[in-house]
Protein backbone atom coordinates (compact mmCIF):
# COMPACT_ATOMS: atom_id res chain seq x y z
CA UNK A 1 82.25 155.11 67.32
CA UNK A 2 78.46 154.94 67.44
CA UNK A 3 77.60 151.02 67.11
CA UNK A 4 79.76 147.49 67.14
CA UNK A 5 78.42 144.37 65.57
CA UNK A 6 80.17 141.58 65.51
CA UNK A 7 78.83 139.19 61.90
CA UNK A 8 77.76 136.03 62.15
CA UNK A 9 79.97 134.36 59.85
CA UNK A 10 78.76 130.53 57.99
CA UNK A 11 81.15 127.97 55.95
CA UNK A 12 80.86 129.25 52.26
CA UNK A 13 81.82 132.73 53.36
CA UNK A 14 85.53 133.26 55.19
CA UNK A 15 86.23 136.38 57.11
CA UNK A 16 88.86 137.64 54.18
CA UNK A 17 86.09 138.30 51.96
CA UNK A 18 83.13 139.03 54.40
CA UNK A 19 86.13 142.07 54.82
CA UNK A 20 86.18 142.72 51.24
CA UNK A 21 82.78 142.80 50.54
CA UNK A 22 82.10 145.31 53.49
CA UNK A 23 84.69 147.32 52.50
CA UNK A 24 83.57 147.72 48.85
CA UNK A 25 79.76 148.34 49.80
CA UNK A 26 80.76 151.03 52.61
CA UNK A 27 83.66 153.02 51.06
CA UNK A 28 82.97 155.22 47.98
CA UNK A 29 85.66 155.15 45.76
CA UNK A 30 85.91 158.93 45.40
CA UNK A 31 87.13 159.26 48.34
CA UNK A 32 90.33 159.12 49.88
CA UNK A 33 90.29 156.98 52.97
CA UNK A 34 93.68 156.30 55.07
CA UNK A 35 94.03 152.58 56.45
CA UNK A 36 96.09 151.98 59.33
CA UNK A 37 96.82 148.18 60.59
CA UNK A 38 96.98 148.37 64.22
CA UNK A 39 97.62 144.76 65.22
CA UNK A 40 98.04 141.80 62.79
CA UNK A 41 98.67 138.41 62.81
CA UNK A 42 98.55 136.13 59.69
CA UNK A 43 99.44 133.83 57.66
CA UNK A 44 100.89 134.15 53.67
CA UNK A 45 103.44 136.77 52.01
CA UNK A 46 102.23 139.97 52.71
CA UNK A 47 100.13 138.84 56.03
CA UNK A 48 103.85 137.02 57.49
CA UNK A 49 105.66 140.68 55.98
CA UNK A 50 103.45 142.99 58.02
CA UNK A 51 102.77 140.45 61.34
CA UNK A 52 106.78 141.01 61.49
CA UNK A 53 106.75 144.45 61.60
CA UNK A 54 104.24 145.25 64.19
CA UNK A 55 105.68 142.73 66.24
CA UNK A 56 108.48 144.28 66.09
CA UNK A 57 106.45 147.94 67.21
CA UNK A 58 105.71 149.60 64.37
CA UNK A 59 102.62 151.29 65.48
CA UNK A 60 99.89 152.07 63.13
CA UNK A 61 101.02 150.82 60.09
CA UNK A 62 99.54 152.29 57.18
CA UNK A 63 98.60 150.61 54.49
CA UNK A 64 97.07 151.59 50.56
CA UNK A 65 93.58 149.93 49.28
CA UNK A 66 96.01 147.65 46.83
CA UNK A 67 97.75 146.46 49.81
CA UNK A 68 94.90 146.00 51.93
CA UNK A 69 92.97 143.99 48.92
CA UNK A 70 96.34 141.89 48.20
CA UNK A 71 96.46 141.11 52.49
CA UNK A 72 92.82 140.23 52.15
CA UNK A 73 92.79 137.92 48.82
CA UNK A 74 96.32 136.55 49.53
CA UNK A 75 96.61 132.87 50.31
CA UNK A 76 96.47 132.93 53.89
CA UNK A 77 94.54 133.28 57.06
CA UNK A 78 93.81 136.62 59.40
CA UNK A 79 94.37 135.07 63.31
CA UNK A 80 94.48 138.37 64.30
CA UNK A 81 93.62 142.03 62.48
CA UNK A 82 92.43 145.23 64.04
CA UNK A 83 92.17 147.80 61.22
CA UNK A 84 91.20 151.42 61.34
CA UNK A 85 89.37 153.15 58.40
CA UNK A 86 89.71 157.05 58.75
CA UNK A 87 88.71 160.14 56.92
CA UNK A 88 89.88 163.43 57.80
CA UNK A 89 92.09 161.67 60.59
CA UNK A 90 88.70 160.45 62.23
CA UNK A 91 88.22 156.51 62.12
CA UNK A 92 84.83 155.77 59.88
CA UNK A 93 84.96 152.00 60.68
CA UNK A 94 87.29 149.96 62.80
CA UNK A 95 87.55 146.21 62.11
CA UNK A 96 88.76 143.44 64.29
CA UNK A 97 89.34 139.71 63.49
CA UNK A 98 90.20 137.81 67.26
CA UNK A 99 91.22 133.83 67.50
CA UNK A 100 90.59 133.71 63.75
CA UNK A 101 87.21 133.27 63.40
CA UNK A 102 85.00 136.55 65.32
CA UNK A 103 84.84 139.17 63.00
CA UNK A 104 83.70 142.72 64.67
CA UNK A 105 82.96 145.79 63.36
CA UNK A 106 82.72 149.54 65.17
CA UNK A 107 81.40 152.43 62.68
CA UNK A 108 80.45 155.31 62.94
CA UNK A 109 77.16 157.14 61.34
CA UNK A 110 73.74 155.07 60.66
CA UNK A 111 74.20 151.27 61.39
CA UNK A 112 74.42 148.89 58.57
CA UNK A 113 71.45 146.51 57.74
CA UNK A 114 71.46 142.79 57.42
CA UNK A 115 70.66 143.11 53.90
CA UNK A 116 74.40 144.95 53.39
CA UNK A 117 76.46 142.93 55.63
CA UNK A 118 74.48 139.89 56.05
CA UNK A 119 73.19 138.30 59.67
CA UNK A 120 75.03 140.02 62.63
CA UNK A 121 74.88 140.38 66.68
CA UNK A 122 74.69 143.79 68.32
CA UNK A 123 77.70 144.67 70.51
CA UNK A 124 77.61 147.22 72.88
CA UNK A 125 80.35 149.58 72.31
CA UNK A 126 81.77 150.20 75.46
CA UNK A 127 83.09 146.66 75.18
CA UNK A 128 84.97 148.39 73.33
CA UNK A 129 85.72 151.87 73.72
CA UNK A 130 89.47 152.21 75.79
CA UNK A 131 88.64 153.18 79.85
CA UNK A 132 89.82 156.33 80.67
């Protein structure tokens, strides 16, 4: 990973669609990107359906866009989320919800502007980044 920024999110914009809307400005729809839900918890259907099963260890759970987008516009809340976007097995973006309401994102290449994502803090990465 080459940057982490963590967005500043405001009330008329939840972290379910601040997702969304990063999502479908960075990924280009010709290409085919793997999703893999490393640790989840939430509320509704699908967010209750998958919080069970990594709970119960399944590790890297991988996931389709249409699942992801159901997850994400499903009535419900994200408490928890750490999601890995990868191409070619590498991760492109990794995004993490914590306590509900800090929504961080690690990426890799040229970091995004305000103008794409809206107003964000810079993280530094090794905050990040496992110790070896």
């Amino acid at each position: 990973m080459d940057w982490a920024i963590s967005l500043i999110l405001n009330n008329n914009r939840d972290i379910d669609s601040k997702i969304k809307n990063f999502l479908d400005f960075f990924l280009f729809p010709n290409i085919s990107y793997e999703y893999f839900l490393e640790d989840l918890e939430a509320t509704g259907p699908l967010g209750n359906e998958l919080s069970d099963k990594i709970e119960q260890g399944v590790k890297d759970l991988r996931m389709n866009k249409s699942e992801l987008v159901q997850l994400l516009e499903e009535d419900g809340q994200l408490i928890e989320f750490e999601l890995h976007v990868k191409l070619d097995v590498r991760d492109q973006f990794i995004i993490i919800v914590r306590d509900g309401d800090i929504l961080d994102i690690l990426g890799t290449g040229p970091r995004p502007s305000e103008l794409q994502v809206g107003p964000y803090r810079d993280m530094d990465i090794n905050l990040f980044l496992p110790l070896d």
